[in-house]
N, C-alpha and C. Protein backbone atom coordinates (compact mmCIF):
# COMPACT_ATOMS: atom_id res chain seq x y z
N UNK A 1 17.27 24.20 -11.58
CA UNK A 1 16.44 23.14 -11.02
C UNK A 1 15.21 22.94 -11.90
N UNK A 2 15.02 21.70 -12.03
CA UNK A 2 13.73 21.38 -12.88
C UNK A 2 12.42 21.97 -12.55
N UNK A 3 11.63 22.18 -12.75
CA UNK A 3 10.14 22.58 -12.20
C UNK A 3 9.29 21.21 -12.28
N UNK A 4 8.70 21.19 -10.97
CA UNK A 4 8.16 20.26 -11.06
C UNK A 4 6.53 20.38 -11.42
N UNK A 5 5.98 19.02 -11.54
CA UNK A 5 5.08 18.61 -12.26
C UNK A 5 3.85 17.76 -11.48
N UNK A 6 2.42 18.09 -11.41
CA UNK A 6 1.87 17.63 -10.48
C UNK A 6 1.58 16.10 -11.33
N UNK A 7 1.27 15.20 -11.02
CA UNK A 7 1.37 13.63 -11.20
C UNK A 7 -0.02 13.35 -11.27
N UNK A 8 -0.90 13.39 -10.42
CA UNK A 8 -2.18 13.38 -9.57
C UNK A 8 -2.52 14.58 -8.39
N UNK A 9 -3.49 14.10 -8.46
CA UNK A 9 -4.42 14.93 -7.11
C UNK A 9 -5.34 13.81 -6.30
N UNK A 10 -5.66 14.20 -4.73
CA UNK A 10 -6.21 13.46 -4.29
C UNK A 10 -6.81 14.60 -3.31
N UNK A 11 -8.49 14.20 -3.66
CA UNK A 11 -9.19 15.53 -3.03
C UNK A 11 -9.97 14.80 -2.17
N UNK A 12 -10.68 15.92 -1.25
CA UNK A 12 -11.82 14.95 -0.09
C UNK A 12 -13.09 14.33 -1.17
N UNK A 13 -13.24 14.51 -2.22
CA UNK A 13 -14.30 12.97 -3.22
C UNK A 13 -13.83 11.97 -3.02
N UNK A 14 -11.98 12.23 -2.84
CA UNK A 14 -11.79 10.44 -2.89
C UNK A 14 -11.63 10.00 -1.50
N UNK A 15 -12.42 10.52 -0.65
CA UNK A 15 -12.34 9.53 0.98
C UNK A 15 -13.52 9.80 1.15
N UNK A 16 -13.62 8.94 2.03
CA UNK A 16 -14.92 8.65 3.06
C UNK A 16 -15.04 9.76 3.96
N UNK A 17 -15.75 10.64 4.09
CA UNK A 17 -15.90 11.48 5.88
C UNK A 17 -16.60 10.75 6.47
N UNK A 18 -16.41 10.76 7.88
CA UNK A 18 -17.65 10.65 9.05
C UNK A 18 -17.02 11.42 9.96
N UNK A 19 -18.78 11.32 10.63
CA UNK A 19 -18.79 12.84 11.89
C UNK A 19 -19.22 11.61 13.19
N UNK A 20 -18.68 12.31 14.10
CA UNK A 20 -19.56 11.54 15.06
C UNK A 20 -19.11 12.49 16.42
N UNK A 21 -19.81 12.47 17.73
CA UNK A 21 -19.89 13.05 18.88
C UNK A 21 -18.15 12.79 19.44
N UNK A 22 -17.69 13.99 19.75
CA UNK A 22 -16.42 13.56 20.63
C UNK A 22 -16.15 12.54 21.68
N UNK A 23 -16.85 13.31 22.28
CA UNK A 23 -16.97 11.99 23.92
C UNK A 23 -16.28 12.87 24.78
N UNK A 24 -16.10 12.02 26.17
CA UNK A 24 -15.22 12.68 26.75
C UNK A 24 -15.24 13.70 27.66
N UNK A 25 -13.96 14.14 28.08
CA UNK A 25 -14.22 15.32 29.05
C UNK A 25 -14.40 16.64 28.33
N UNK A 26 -15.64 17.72 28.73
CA UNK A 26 -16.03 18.92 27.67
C UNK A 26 -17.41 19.00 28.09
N UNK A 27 -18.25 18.33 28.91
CA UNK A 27 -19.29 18.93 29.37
C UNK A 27 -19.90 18.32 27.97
N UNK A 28 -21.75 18.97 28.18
CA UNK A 28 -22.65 18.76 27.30
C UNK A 28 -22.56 18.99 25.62
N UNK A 29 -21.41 19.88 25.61
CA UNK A 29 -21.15 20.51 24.01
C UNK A 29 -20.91 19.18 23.79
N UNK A 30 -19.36 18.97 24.04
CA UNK A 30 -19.03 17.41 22.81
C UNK A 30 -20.02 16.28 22.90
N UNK A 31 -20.79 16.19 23.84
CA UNK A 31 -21.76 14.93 23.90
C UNK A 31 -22.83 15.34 23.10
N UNK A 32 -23.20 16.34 22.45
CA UNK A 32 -24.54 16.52 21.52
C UNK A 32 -24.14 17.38 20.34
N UNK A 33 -22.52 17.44 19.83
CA UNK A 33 -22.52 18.16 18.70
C UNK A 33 -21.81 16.99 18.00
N UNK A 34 -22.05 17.32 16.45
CA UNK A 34 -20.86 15.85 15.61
C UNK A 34 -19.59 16.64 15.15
N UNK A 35 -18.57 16.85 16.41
CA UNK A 35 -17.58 17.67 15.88
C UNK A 35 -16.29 16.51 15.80
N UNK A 36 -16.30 15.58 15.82
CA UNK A 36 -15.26 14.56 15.64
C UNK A 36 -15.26 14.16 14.06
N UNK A 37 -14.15 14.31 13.68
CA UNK A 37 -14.38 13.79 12.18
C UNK A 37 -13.03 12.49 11.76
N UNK A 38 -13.53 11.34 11.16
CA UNK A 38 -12.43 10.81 10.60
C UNK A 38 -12.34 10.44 9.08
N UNK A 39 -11.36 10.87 8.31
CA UNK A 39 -11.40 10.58 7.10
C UNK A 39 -10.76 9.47 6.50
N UNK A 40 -11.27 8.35 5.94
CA UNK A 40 -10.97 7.23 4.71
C UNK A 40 -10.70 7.72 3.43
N UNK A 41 -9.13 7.21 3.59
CA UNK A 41 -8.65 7.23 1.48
C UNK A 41 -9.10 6.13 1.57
N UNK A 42 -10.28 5.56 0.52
CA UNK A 42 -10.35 4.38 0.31
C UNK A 42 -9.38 3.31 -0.75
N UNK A 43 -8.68 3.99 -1.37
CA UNK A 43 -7.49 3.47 -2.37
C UNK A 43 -6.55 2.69 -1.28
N UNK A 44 -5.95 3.57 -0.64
CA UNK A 44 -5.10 2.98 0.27
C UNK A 44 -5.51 2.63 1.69
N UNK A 45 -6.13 3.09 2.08
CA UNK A 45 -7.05 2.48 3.36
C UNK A 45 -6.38 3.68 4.13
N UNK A 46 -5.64 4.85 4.21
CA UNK A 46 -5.87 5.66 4.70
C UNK A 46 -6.57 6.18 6.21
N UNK A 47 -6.39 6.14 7.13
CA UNK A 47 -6.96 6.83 8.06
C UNK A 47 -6.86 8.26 8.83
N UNK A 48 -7.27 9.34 9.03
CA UNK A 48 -6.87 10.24 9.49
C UNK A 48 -8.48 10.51 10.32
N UNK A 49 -7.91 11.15 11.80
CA UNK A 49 -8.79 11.06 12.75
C UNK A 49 -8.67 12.35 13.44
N UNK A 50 -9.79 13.15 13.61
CA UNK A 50 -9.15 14.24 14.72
C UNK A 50 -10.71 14.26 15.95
N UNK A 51 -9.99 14.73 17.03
CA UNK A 51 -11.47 14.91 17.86
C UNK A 51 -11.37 16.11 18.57
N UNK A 52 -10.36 16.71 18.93
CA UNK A 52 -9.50 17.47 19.73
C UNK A 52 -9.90 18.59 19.52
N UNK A 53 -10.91 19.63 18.87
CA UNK A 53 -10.85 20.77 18.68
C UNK A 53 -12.62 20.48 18.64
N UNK A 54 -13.10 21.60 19.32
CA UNK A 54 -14.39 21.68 19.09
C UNK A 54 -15.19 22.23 18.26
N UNK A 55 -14.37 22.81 16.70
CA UNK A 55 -15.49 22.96 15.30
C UNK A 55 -15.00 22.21 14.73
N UNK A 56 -15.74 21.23 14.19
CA UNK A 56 -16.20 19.98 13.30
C UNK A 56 -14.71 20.44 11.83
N UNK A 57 -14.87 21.63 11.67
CA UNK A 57 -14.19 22.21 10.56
C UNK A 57 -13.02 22.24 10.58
N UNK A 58 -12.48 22.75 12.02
CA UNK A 58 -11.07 22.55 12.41
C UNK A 58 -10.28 21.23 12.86
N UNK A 59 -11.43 19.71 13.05
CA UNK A 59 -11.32 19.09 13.11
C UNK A 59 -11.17 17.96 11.48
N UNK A 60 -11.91 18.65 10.67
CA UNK A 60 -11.65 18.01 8.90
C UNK A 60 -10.26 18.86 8.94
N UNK A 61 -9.72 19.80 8.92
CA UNK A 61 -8.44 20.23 8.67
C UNK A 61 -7.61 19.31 9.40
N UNK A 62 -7.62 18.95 10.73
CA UNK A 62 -6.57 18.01 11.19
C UNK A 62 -7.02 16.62 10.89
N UNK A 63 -7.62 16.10 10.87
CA UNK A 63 -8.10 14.45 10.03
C UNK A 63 -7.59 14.60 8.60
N UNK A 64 -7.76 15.14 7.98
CA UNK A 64 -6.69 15.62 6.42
C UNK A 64 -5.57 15.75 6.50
N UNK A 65 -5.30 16.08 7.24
CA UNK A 65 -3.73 16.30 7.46
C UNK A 65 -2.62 15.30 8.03
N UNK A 66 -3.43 14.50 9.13
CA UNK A 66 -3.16 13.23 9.71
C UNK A 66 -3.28 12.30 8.63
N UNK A 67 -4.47 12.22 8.16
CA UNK A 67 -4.72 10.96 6.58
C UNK A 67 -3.35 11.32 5.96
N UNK A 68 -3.39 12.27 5.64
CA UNK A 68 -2.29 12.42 4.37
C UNK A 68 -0.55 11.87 4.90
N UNK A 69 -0.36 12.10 5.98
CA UNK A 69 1.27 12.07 6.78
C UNK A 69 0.98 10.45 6.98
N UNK A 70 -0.07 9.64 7.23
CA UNK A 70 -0.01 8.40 7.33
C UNK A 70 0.97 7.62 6.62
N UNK A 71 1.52 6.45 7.26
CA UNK A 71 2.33 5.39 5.92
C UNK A 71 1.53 5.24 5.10
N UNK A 72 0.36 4.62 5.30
CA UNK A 72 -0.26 3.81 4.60
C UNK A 72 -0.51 4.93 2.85
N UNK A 73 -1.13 5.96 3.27
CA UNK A 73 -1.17 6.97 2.18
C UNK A 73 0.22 7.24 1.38
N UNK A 74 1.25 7.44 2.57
CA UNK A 74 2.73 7.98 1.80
C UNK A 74 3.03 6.91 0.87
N UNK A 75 2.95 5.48 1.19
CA UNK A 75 2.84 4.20 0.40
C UNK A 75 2.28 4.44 -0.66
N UNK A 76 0.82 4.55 -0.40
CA UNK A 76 0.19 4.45 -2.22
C UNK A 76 0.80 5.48 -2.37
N UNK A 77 0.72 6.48 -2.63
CA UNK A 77 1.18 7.75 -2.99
C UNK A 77 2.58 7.51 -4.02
N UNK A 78 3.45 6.91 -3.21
CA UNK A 78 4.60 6.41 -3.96
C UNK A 78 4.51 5.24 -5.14
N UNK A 79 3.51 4.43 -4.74
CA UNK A 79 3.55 3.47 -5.47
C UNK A 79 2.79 4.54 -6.96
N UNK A 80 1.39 4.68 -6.49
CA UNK A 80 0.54 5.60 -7.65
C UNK A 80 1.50 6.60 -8.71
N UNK A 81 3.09 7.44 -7.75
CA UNK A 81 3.45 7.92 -8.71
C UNK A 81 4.45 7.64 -9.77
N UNK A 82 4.80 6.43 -8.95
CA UNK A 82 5.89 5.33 -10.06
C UNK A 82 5.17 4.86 -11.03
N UNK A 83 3.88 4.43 -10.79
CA UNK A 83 2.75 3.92 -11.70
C UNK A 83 2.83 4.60 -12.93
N UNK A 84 2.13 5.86 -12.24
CA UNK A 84 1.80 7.15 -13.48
C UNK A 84 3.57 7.63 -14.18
N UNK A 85 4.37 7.40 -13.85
CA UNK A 85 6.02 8.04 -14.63
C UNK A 85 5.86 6.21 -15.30
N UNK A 86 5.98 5.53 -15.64
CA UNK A 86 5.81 4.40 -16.37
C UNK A 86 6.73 3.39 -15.06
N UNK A 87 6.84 3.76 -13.95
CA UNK A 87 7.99 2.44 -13.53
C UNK A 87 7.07 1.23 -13.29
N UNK A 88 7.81 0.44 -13.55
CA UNK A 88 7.50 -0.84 -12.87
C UNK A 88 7.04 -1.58 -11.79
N UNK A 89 5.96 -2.13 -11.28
CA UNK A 89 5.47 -1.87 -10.00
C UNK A 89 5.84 -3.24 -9.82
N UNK A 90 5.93 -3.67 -8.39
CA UNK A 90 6.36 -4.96 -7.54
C UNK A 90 5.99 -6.09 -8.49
N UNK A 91 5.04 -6.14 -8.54
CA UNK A 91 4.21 -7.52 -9.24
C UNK A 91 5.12 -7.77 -10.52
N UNK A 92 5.17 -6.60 -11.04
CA UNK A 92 5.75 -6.79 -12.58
C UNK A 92 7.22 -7.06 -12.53
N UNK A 93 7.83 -6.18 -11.09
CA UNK A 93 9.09 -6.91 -10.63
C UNK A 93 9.42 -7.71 -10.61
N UNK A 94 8.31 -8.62 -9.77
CA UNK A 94 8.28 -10.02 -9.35
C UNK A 94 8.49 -11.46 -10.76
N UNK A 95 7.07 -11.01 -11.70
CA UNK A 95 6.69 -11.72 -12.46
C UNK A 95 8.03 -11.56 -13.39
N UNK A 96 8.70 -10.94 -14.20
CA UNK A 96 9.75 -10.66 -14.42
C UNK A 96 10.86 -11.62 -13.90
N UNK A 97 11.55 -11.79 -13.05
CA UNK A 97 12.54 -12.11 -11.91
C UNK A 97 12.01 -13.87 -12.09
N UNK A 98 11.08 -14.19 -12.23
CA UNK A 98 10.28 -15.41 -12.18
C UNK A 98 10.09 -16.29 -13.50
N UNK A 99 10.64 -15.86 -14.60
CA UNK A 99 10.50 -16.30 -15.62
C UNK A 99 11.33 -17.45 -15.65
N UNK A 100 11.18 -18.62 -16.65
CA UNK A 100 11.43 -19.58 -16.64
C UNK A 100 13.54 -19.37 -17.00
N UNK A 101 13.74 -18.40 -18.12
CA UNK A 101 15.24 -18.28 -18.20
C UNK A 101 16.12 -17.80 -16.89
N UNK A 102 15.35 -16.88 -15.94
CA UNK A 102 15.92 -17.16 -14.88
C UNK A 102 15.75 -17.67 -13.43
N UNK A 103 15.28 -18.96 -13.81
CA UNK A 103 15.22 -20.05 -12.62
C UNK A 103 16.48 -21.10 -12.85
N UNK A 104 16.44 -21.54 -11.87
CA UNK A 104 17.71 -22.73 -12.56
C UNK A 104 17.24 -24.29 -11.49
N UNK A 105 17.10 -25.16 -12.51
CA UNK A 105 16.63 -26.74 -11.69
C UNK A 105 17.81 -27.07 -11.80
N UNK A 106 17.79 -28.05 -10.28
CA UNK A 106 19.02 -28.67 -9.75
C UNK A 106 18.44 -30.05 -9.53
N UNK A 107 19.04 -31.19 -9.70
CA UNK A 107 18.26 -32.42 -8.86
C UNK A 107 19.91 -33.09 -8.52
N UNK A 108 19.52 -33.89 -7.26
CA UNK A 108 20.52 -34.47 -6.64
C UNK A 108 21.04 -35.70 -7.43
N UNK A 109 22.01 -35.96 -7.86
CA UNK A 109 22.73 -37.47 -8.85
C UNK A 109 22.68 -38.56 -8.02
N UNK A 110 22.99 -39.44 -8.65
CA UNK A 110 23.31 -40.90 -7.62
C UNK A 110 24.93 -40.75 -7.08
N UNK A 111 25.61 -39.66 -7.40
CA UNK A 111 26.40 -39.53 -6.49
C UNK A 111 26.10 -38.42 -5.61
N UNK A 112 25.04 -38.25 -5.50
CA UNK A 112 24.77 -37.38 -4.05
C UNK A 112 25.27 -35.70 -4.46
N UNK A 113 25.24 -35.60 -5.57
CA UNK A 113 25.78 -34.13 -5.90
C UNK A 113 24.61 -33.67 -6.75
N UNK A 114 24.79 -32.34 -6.58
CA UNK A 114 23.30 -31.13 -7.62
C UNK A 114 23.91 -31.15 -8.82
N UNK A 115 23.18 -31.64 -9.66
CA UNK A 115 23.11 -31.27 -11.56
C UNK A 115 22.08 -30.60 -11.78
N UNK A 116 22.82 -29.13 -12.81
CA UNK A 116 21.86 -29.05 -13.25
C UNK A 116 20.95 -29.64 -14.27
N UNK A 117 19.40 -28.94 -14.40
CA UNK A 117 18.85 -29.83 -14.92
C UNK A 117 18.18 -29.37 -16.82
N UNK A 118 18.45 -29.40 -17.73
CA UNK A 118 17.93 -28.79 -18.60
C UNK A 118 16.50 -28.71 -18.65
N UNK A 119 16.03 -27.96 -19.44
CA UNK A 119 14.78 -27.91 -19.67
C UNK A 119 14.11 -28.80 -20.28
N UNK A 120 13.24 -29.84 -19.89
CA UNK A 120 12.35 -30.95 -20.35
C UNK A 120 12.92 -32.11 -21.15
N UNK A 121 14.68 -32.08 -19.77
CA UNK A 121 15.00 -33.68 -19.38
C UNK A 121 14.42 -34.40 -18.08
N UNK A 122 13.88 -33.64 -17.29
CA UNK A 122 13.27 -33.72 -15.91
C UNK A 122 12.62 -35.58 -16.36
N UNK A 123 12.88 -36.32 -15.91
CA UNK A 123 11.86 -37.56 -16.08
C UNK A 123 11.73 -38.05 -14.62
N UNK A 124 10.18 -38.67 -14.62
CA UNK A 124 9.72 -39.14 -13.54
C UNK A 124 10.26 -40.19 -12.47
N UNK A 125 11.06 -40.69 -13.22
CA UNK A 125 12.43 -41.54 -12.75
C UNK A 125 13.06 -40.76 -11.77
N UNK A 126 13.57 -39.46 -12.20
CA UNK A 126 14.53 -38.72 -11.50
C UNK A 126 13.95 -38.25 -10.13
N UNK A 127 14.97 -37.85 -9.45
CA UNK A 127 14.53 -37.38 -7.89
C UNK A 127 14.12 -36.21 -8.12
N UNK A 128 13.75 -36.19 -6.55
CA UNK A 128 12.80 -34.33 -6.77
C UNK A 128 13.84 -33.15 -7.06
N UNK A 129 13.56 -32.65 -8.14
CA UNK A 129 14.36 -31.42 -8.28
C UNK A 129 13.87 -30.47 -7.46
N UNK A 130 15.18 -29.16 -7.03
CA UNK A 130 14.85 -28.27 -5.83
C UNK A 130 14.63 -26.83 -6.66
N UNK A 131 14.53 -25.83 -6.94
CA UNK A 131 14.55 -24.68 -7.80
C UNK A 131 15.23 -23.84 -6.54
């Protein structure tokens, strides 16, 4: 089996933290400590949220952990590592697929049938071609 190879890293520099008060049922503790934490990947918009545990610390361990299992992260993640191995990303898919050799103009004849149309016989005369 091959050994694999780390691609990237994505550490807590690259998100946002915030703290804020739990809420809730828990008496006076969660209403005056900032043990709720949620973390932003800002690349991918990322969210991971925890409130559920009352040290702030054990609560960044589950907001990290939630961020990371998100689609939205597993998404970039995938996209970022096709990026970095050289593949081809959507756009370039797209733009590709879109080029003028493979489109094909059709316009309707005066007998009511699709011709195709060569490239820059199109005249203003002619009916609307459909692509």
């Amino acid at each position: 089996m091959k050994p694999r190879r780390k691609l990237f890293s994505v550490t807590i520099k690259d998100c946002k933290v915030e703290t804020f008060c739990s809420g809730g049922p828990g008496g006076q503790h969660q209403n005056k400590t900032q043990s709720g934490v949620r973390i932003t990947h800002t690349p991918s918009g990322a969210i991971g949220e925890s409130r559920e545990h009352r040290s702030q610390h054990r609560n960044k361990q589950a907001a990290w952990k939630r961020m990371g299992e998100s689609k939205p992260f597993q998404m970039w993640a995938r996209v970022e590592a096709a990026r970095l191995q050289g593949h081809k990303t959507v756009d370039e898919l797209v733009d590709e697929a879109m080029k003028p050799d493979n489109l094909r103009t059709e316009i309707r004849g005066e007998s009511g049938r699709w011709q195709p149309v060569v490239p820059g016989e199109l005249r203003d005369s002619d009916e609307q071609g459909v692509i």
